[in-house]
C-alpha atoms as a PDB file:
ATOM      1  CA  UNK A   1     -31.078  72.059 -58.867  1.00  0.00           C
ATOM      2  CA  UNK A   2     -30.593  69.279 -56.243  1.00  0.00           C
ATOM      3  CA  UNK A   3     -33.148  66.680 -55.653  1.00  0.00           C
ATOM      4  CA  UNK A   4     -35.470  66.809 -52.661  1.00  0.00           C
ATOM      5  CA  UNK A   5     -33.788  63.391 -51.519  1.00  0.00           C
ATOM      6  CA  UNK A   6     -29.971  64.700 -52.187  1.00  0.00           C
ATOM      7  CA  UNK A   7     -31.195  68.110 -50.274  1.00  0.00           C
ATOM      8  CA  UNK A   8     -32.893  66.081 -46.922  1.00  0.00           C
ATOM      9  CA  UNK A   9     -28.898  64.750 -47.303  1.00  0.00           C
ATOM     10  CA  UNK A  10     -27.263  67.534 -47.161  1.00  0.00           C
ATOM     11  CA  UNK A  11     -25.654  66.872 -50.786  1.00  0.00           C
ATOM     12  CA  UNK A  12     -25.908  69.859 -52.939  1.00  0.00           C
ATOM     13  CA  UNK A  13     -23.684  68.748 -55.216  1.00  0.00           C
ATOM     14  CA  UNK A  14     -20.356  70.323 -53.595  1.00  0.00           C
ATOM     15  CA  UNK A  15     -18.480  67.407 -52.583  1.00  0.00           C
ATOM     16  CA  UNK A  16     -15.427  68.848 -52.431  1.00  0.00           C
ATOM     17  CA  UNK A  17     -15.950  71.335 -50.396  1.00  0.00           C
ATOM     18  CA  UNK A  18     -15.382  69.817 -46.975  1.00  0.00           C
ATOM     19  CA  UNK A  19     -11.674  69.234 -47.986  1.00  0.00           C
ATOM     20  CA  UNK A  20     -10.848  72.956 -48.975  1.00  0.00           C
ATOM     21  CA  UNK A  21      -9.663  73.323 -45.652  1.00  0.00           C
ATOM     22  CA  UNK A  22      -7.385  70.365 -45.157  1.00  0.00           C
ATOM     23  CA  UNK A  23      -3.442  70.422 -45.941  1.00  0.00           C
ATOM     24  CA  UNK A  24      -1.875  67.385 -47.204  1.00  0.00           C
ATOM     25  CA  UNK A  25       0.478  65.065 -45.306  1.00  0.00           C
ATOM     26  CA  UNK A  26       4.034  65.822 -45.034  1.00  0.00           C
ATOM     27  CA  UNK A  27       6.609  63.658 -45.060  1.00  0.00           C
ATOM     28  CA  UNK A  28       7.774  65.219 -41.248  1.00  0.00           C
ATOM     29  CA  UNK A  29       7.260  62.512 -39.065  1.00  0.00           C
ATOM     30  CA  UNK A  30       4.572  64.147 -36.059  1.00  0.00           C
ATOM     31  CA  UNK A  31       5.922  65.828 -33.393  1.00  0.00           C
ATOM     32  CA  UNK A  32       7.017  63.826 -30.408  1.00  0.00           C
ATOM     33  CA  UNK A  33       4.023  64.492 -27.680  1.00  0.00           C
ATOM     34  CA  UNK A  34       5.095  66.626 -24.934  1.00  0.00           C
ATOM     35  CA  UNK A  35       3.652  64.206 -22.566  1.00  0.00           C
ATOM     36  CA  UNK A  36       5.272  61.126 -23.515  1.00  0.00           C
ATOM     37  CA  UNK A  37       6.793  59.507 -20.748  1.00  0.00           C
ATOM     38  CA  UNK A  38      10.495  58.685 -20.796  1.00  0.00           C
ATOM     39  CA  UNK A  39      11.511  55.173 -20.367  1.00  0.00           C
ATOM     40  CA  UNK A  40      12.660  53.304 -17.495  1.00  0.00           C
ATOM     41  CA  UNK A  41      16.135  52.475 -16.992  1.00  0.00           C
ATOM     42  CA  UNK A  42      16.296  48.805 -16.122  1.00  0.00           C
ATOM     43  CA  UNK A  43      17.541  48.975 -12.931  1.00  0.00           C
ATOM     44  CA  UNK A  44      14.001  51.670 -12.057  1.00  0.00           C
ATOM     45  CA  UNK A  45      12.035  48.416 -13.230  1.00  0.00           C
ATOM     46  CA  UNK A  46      13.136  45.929 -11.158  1.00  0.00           C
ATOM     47  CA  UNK A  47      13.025  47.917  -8.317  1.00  0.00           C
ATOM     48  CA  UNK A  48       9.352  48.783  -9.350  1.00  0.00           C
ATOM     49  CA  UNK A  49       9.064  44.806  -9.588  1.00  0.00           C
ATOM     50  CA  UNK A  50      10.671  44.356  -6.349  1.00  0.00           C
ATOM     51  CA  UNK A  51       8.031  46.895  -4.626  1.00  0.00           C
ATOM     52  CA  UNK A  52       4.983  45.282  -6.491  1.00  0.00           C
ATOM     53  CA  UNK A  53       6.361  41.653  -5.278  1.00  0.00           C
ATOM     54  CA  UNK A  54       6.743  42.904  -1.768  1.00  0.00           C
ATOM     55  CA  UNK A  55       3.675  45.131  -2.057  1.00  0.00           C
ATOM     56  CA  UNK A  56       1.889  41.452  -2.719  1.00  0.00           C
ATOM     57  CA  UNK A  57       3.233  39.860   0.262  1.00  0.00           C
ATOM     58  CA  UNK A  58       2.236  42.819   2.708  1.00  0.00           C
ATOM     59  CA  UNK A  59      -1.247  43.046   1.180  1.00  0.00           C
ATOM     60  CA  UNK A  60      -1.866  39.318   1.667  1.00  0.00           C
ATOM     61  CA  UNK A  61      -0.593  39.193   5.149  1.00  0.00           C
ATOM     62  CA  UNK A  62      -2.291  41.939   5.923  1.00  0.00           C
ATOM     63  CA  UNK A  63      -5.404  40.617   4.442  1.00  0.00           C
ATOM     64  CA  UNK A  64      -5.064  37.667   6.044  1.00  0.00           C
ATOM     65  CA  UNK A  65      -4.195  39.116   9.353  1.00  0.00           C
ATOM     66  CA  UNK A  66      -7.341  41.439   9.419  1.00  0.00           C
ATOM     67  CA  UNK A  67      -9.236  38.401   8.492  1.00  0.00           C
ATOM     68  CA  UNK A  68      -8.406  36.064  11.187  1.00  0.00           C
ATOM     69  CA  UNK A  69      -8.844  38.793  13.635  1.00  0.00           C
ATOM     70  CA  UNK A  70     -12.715  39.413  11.975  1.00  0.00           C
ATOM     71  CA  UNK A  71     -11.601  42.680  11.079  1.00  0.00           C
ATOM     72  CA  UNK A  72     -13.942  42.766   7.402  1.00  0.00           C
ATOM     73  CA  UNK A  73     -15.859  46.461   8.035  1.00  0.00           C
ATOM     74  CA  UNK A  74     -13.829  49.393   5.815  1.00  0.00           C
ATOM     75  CA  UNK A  75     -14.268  51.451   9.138  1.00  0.00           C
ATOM     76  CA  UNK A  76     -12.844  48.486  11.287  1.00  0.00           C
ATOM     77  CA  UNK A  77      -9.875  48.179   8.331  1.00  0.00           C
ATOM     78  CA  UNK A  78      -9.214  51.790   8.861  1.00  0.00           C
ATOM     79  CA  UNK A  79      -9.521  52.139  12.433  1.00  0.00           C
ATOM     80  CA  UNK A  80      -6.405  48.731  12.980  1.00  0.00           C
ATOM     81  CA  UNK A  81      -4.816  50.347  10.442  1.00  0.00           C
ATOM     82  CA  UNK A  82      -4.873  53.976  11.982  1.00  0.00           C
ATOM     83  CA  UNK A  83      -5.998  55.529   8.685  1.00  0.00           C
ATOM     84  CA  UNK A  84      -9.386  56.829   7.323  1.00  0.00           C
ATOM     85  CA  UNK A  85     -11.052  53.919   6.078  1.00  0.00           C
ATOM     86  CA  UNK A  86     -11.444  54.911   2.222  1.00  0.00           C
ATOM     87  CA  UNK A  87      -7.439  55.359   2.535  1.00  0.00           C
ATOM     88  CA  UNK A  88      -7.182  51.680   4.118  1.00  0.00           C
ATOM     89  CA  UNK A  89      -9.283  49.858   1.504  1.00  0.00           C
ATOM     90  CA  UNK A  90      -7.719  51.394  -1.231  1.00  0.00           C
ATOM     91  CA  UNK A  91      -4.347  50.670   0.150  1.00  0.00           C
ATOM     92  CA  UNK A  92      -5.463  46.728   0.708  1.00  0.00           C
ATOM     93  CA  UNK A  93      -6.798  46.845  -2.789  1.00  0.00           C
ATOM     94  CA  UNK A  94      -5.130  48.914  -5.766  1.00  0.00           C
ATOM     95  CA  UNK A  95      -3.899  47.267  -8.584  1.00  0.00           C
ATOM     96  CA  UNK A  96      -1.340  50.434  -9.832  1.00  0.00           C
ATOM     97  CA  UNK A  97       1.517  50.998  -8.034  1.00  0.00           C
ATOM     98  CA  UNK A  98       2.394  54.034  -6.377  1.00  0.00           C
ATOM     99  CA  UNK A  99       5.537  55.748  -4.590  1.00  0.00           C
ATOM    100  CA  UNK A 100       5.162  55.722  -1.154  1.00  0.00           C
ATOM    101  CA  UNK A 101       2.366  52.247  -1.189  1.00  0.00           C
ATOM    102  CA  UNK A 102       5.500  49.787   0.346  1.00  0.00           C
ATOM    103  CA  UNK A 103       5.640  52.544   3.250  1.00  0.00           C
ATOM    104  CA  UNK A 104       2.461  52.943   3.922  1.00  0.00           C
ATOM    105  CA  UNK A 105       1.903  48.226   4.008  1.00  0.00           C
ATOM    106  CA  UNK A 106       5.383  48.128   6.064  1.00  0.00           C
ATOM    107  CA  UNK A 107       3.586  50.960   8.749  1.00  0.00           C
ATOM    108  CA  UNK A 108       0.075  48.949   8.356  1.00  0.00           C
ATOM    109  CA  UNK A 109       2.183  45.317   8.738  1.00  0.00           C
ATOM    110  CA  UNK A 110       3.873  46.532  12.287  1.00  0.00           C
ATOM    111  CA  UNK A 111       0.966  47.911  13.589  1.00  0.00           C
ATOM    112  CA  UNK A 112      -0.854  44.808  13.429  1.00  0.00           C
ATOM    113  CA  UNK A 113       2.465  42.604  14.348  1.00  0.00           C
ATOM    114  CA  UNK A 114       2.482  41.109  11.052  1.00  0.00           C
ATOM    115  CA  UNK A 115       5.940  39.309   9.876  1.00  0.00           C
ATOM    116  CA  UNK A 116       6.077  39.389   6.137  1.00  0.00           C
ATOM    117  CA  UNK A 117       8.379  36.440   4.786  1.00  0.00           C
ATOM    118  CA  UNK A 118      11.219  37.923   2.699  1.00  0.00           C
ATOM    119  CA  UNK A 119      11.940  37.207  -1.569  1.00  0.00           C
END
């Protein structure tokens, strides 16, 4: 009969029962996960670096821009920029790149009349 202290525990003396139900390791390498994603080719990450640098250089002129005008309000940002203002201030201020961002600066950049100085 288990002690009081071994039964407050849980231990009543049938350690190994929690491993009845496990199989052992093969030696099969795990399955590749289905949502693994496949590798860039070289040439997809420098143009991915080529959009981040440019990205860069259209958020800082257009940072800049909007700041010498005294453009600083999100609604303000949005309204020069002709977009909701959430939209604009994310668009001024995410880190991850995504397809269609360059687009979206180059549209913001000649609506305002800003020239963005080339690589």
């Amino acid at each position: 009969m288990p002690s009081a202290a071994a039964s407050r525990r849980g231990d009543t003396g049938q350690r190994g029962d929690y491993l009845t139900g496990m199989s052992q390791p093969s030696d099969q390498p795990p399955p590749a996960s289905p949502s693994e994603k496949p590798k860039m080719s070289a040439e997809e990450r420098r143009a991915r670096q080529t959009d981040r640098l440019i990205m860069i250089r259209l958020r800082m002129a257009i940072s800049q821009e909007l700041a010498d005008q005294g453009i600083i309000k999100p609604a303000a940002i949005g309204e020069a920029l002709g977009m909701p203002a959430a939209e604009a201030t994310t668009l001024l201020t995410r880190r991850q790149w995504r397809e269609g961002d360059v687009a979206l600066l180059e549209a913001a950049a000649a609506r305002l009349g800003v020239q963005v100085p080339g690589p």
